[in-house]
C-alpha atoms as a PDB file:
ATOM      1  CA  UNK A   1     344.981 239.605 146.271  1.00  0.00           C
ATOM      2  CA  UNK A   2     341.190 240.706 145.657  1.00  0.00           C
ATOM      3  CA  UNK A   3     341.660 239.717 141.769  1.00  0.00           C
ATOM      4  CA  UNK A   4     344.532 237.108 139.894  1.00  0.00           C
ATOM      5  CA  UNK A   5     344.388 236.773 136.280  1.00  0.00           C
ATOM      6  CA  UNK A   6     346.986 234.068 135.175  1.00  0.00           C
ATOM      7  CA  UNK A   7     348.111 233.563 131.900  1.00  0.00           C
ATOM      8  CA  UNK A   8     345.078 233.696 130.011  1.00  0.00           C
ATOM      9  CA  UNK A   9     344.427 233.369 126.279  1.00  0.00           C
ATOM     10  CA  UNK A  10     341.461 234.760 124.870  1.00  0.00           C
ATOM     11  CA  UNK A  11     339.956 234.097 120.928  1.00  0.00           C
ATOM     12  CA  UNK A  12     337.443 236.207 119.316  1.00  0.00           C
ATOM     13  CA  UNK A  13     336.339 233.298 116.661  1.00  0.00           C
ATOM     14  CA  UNK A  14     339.220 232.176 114.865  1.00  0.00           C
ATOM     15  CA  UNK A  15     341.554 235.455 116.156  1.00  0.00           C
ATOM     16  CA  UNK A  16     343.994 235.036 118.710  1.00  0.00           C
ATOM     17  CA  UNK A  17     343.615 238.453 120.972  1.00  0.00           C
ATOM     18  CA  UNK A  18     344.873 238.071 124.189  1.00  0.00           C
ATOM     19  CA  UNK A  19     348.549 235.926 124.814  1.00  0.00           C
ATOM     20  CA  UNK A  20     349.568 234.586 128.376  1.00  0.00           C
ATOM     21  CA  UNK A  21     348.013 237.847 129.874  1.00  0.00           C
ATOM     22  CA  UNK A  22     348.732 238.140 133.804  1.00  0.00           C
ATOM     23  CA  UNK A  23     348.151 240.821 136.280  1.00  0.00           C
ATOM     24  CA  UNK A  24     346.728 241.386 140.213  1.00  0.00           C
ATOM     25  CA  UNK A  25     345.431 243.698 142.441  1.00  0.00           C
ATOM     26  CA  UNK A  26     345.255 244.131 145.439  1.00  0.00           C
ATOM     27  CA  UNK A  27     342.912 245.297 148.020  1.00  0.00           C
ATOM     28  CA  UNK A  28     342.177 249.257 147.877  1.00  0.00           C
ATOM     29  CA  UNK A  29     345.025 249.665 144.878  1.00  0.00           C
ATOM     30  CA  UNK A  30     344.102 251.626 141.785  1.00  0.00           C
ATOM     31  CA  UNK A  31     345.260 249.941 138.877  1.00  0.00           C
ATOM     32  CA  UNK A  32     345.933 250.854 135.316  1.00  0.00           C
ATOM     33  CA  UNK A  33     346.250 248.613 132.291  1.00  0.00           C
ATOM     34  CA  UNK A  34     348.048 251.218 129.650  1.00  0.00           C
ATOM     35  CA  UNK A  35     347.835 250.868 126.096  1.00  0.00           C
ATOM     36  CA  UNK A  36     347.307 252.040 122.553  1.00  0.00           C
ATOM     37  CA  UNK A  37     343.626 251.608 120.829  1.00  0.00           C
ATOM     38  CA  UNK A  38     343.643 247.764 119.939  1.00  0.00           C
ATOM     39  CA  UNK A  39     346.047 246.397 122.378  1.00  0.00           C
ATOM     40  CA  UNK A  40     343.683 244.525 124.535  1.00  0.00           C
ATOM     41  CA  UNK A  41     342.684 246.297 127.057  1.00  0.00           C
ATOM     42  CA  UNK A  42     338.777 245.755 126.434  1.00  0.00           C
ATOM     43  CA  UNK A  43     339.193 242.181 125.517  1.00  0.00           C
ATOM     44  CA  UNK A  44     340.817 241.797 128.818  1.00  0.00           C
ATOM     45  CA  UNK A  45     338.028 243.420 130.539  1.00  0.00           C
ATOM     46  CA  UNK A  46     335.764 241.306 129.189  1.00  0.00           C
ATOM     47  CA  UNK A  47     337.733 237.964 130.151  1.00  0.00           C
ATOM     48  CA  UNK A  48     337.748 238.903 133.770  1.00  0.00           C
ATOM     49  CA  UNK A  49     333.893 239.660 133.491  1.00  0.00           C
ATOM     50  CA  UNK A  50     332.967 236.622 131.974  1.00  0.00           C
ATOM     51  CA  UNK A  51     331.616 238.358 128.110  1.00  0.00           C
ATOM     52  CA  UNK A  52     334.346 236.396 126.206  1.00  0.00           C
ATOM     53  CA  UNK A  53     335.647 233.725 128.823  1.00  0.00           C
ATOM     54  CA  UNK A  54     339.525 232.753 128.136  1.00  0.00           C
ATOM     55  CA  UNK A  55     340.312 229.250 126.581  1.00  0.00           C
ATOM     56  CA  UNK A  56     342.851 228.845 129.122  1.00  0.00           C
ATOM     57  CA  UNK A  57     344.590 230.503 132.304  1.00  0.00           C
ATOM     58  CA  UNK A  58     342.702 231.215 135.213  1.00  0.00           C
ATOM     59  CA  UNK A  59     340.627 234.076 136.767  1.00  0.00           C
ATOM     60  CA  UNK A  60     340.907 234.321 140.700  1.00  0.00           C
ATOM     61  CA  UNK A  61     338.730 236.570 142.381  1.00  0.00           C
ATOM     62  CA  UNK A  62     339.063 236.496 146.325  1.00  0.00           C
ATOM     63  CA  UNK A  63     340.633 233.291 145.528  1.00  0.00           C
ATOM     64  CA  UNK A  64     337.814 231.764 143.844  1.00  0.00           C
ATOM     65  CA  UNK A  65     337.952 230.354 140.504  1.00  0.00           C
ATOM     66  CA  UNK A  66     335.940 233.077 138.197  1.00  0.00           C
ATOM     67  CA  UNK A  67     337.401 231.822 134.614  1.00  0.00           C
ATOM     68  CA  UNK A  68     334.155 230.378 133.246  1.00  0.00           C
ATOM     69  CA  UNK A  69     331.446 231.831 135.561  1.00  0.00           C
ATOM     70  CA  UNK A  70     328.810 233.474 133.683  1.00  0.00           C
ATOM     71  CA  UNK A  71     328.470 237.610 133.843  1.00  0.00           C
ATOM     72  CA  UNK A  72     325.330 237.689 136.234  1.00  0.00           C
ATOM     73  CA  UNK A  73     327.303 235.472 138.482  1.00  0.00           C
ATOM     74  CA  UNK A  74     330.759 237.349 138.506  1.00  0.00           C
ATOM     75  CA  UNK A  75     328.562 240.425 139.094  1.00  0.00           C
ATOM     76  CA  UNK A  76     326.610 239.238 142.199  1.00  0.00           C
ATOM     77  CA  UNK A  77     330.212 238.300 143.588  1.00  0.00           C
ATOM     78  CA  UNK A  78     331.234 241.731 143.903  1.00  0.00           C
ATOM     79  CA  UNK A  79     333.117 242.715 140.718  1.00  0.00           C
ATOM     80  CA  UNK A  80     331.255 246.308 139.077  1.00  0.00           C
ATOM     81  CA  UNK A  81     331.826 246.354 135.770  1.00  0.00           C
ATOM     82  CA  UNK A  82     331.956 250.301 133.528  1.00  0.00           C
ATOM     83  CA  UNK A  83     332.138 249.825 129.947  1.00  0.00           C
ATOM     84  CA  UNK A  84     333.432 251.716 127.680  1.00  0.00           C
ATOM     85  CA  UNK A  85     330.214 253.026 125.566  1.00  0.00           C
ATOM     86  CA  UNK A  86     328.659 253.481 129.213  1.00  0.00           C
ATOM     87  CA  UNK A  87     325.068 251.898 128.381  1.00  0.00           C
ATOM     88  CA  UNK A  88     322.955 253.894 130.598  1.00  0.00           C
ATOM     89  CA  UNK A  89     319.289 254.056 130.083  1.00  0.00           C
ATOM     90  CA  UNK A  90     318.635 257.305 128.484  1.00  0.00           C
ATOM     91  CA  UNK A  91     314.832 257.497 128.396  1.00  0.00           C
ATOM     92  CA  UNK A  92     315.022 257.094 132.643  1.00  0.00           C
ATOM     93  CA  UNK A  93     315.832 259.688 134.878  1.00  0.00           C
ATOM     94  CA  UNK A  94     319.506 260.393 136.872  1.00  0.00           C
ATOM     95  CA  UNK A  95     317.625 258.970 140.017  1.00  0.00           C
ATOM     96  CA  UNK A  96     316.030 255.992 137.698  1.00  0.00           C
ATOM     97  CA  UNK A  97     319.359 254.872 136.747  1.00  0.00           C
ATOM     98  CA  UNK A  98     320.445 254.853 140.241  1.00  0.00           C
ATOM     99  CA  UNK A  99     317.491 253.265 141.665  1.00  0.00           C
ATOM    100  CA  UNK A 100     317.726 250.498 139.079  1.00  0.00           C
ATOM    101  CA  UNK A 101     320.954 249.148 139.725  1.00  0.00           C
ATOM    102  CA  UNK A 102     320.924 248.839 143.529  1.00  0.00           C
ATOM    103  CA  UNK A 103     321.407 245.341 145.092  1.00  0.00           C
ATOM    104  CA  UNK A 104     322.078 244.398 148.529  1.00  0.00           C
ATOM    105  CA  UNK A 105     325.750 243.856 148.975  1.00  0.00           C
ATOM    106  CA  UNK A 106     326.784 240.026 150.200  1.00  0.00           C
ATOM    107  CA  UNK A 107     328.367 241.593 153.874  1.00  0.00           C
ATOM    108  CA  UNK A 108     324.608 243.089 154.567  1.00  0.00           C
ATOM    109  CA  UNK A 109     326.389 246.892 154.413  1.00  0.00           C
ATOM    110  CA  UNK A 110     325.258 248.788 151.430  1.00  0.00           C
ATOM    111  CA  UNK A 111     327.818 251.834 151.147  1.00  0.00           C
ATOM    112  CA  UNK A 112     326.074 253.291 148.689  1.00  0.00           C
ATOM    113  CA  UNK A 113     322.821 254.575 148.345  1.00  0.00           C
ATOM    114  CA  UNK A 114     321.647 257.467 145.773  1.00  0.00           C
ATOM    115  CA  UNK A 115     322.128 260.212 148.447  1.00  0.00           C
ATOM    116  CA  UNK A 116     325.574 259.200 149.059  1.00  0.00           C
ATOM    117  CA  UNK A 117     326.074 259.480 145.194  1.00  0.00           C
ATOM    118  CA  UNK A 118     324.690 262.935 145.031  1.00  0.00           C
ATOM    119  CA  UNK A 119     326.859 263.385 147.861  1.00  0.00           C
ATOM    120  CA  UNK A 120     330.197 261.945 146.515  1.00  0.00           C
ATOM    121  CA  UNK A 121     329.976 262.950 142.658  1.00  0.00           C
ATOM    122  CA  UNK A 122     330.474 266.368 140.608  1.00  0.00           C
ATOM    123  CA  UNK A 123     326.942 267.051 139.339  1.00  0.00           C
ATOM    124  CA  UNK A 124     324.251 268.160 142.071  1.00  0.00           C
ATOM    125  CA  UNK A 125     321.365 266.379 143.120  1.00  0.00           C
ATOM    126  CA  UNK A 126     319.720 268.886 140.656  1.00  0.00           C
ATOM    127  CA  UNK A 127     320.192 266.254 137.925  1.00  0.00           C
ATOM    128  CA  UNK A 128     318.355 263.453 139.667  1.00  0.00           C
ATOM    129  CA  UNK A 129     314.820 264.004 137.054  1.00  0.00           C
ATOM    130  CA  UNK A 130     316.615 264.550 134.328  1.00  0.00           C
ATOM    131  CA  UNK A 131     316.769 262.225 131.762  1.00  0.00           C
ATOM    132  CA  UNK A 132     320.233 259.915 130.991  1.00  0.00           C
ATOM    133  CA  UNK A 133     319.838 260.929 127.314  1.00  0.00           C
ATOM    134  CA  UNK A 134     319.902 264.771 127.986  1.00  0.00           C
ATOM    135  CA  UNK A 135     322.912 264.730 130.197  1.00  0.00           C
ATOM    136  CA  UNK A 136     326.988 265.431 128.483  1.00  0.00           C
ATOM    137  CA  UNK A 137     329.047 262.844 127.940  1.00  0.00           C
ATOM    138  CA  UNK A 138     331.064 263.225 130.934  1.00  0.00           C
ATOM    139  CA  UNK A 139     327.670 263.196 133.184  1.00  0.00           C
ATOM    140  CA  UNK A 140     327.089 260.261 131.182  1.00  0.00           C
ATOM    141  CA  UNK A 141     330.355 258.546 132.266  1.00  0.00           C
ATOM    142  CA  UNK A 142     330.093 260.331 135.616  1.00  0.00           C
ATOM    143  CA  UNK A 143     326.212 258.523 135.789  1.00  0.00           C
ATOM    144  CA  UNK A 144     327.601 254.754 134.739  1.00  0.00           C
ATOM    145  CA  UNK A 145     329.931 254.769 137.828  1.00  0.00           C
ATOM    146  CA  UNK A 146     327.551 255.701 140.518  1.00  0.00           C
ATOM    147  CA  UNK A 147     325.324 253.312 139.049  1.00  0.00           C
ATOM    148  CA  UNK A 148     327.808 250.254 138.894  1.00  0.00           C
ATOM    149  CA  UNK A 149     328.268 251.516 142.576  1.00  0.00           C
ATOM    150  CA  UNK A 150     324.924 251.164 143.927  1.00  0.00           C
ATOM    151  CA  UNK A 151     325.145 247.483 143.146  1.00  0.00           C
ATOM    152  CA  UNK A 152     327.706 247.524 145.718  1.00  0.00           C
ATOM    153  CA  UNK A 153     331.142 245.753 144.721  1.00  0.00           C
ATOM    154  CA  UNK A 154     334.258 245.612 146.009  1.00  0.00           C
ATOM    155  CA  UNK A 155     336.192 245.447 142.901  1.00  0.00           C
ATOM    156  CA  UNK A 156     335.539 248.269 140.265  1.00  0.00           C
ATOM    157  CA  UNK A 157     336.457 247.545 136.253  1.00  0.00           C
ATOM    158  CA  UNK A 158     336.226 251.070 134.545  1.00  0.00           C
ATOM    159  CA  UNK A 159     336.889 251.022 130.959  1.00  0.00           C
ATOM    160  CA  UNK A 160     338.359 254.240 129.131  1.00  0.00           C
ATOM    161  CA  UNK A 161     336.516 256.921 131.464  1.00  0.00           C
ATOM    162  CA  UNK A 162     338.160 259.785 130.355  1.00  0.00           C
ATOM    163  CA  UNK A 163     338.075 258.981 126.132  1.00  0.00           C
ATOM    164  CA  UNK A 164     336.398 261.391 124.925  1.00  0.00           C
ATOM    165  CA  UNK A 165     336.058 263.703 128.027  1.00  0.00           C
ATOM    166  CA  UNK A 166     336.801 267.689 127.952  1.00  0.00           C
ATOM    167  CA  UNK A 167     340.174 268.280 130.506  1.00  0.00           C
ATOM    168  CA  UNK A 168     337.584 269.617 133.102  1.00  0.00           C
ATOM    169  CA  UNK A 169     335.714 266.542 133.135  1.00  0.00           C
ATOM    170  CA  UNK A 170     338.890 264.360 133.303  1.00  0.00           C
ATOM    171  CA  UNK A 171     340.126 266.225 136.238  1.00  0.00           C
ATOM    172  CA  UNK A 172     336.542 265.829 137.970  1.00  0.00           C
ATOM    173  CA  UNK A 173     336.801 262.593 137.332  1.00  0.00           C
ATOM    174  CA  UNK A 174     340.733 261.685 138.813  1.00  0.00           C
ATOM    175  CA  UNK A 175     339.183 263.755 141.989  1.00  0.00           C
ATOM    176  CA  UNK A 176     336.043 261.248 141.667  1.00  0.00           C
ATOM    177  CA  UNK A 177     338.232 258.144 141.390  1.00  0.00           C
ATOM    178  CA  UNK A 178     340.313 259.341 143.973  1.00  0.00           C
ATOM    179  CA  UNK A 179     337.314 259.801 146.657  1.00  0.00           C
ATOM    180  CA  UNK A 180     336.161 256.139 145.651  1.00  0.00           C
ATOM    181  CA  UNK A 181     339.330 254.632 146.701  1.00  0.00           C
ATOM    182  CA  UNK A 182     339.150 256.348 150.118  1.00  0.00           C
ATOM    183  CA  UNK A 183     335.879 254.423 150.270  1.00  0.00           C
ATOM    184  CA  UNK A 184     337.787 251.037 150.110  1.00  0.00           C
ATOM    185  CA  UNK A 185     337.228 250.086 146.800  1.00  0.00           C
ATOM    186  CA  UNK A 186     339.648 248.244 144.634  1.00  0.00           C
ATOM    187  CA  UNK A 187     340.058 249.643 141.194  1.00  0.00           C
ATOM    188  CA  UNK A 188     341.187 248.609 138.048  1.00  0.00           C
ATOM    189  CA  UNK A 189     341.154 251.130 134.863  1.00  0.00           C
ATOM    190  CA  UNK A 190     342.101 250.940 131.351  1.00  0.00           C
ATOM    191  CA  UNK A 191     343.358 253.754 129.701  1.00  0.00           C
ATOM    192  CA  UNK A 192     345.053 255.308 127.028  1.00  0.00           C
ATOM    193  CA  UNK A 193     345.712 258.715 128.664  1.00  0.00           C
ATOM    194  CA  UNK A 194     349.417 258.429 130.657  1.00  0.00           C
ATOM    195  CA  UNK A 195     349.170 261.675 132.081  1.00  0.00           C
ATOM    196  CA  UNK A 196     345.236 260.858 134.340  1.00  0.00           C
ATOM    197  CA  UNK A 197     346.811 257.142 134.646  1.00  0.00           C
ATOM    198  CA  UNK A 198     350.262 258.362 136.199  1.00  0.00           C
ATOM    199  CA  UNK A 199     347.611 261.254 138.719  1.00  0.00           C
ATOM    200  CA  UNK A 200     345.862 258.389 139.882  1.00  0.00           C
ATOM    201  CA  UNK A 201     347.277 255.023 139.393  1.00  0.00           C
ATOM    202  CA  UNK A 202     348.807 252.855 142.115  1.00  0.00           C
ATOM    203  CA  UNK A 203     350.754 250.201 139.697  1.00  0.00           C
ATOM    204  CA  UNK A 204     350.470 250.124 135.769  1.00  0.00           C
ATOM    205  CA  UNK A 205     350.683 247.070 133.542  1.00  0.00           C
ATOM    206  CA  UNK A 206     351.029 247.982 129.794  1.00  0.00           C
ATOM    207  CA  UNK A 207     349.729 245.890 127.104  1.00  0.00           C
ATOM    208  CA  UNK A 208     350.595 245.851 123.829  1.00  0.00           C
ATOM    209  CA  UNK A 209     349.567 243.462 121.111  1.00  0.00           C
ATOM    210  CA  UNK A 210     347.521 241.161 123.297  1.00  0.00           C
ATOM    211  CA  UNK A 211     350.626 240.805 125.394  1.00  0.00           C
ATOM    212  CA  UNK A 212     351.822 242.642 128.514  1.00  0.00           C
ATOM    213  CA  UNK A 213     355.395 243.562 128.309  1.00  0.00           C
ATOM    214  CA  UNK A 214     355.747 245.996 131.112  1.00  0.00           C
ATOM    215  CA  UNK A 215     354.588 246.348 134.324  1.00  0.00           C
ATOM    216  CA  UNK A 216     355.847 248.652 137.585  1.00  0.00           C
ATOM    217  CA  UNK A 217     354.624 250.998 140.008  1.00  0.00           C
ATOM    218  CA  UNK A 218     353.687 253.552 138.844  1.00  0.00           C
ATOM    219  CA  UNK A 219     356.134 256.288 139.751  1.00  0.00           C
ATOM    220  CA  UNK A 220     358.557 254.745 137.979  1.00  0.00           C
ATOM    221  CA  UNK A 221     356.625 253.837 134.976  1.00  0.00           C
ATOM    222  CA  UNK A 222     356.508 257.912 134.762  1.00  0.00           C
ATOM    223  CA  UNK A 223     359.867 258.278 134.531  1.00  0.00           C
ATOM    224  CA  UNK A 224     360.635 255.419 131.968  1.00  0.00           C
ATOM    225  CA  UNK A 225     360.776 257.657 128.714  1.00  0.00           C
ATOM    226  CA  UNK A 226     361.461 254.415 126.520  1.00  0.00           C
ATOM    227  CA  UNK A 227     358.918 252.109 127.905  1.00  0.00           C
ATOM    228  CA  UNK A 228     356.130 255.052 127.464  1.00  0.00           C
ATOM    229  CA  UNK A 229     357.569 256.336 124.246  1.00  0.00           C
ATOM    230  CA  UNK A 230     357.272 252.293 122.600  1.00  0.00           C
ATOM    231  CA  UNK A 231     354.146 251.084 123.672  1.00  0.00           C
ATOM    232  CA  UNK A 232     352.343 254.495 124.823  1.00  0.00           C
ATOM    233  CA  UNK A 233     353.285 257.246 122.081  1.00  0.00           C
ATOM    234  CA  UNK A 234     350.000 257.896 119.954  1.00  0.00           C
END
């Protein structure tokens, strides 16, 4: 297992968000953590990254005891972290962006370098002087990867890249995910869209609540009509 969360609990002040949450991945997997607006999903995000550290449980990454690390330290580790509002620096250029987050990975054998991210993603290398702020929202989303990439991890946390995304952009971007996993990269997504999730996920874990309820591979999460019709249904 590249990354073990155990049974954590996780308080926002006073507010009890996430319950006895477990779930694993393992090396070169895409997985999906499904659920409605609310359930968790961010929160849970956030645990494993070290923004709002569980009270209890226990966060394994490469076996290593991650629970109460802080970010900068879970980051240098290997774990690349996407969130949701993206964050990119939208007064520097495409190539800026890039440029900005590269760090030498901890095996000495950087994968990914701006060329290869030209290379690998959907908009040309055309876009490297533009500036962050002028580019879509998909470029935007499409821009946060690569640059989580060039810091070179082995475990990639995307949260919600396709909310908010045009149908052409998701489908670039289940390609894109698809293309990173033939790199070797371990990936886990949160999502509210079943249909992308079912495309490109692995296994699924659904959460609901703060809890997770459910969890299968993901072929036969597709098929479950009840499971996806209870805690998926918007």
């Amino acid at each position: 297992m590249i990354l073990e969360v155990n049974g954590i609990n996780t308080f926002y002040g006073l507010s009890h968000i996430l319950f006895d949450v477990s779930l694993n991945t393992d090396m070169g997997e895409i997985v999906v953590l499904l659920g409605r607006n609310g359930a968790g999903k961010t929160t849970t995000f956030r645990s494993i990254i070290g923004l709002t550290p569980p009270s209890s449980g226990k966060i394994l990454y490469k076996g290593r005891d991650i629970t109460r690390e802080k970010p900068f330290k879970i980051a240098r580790l290997g774990i690349g972290y996407v969130p949701e509002d993206r964050r990119i620096y939208t007064d520097l250029s495409v190539r800026e962006n890039l440029e900005v987050a590269k760090k030498k990975p901890l095996d000495s054998l950087a994968k990914w370098t701006v060329e290869r991210i030209f290379e690998l993603f959907p908009f040309s290398k055309e876009f490297e002087g533009r500036r962050g702020g002028t580019l879509s929202g998909g470029e935007q989303q499409m821009l946060s990867i690569g640059r989580t990439l060039m810091g070179n991890p082995d475990l990639l946390l995307l949260d919600e890249p396709t909310e908010g995304l045009a149908p052409l952009i998701v489908r670039m971007m289940h390609d894109l995910l698809l293309k990173v996993k033939e790199e070797g990269l371990t990936i886990l997504l949160s999502e509210q869209n079943v249909r992308f999730s079912i495309k490109v996920g692995d296994r699924a874990y659904v959460i609901d609540d703060g809890r997770i309820p459910y969890q299968d591979y993901m072929q036969n999460l597709s098929s479950n009509e009840e499971i996806k019709k209870k805690y998926l249904a918007l």
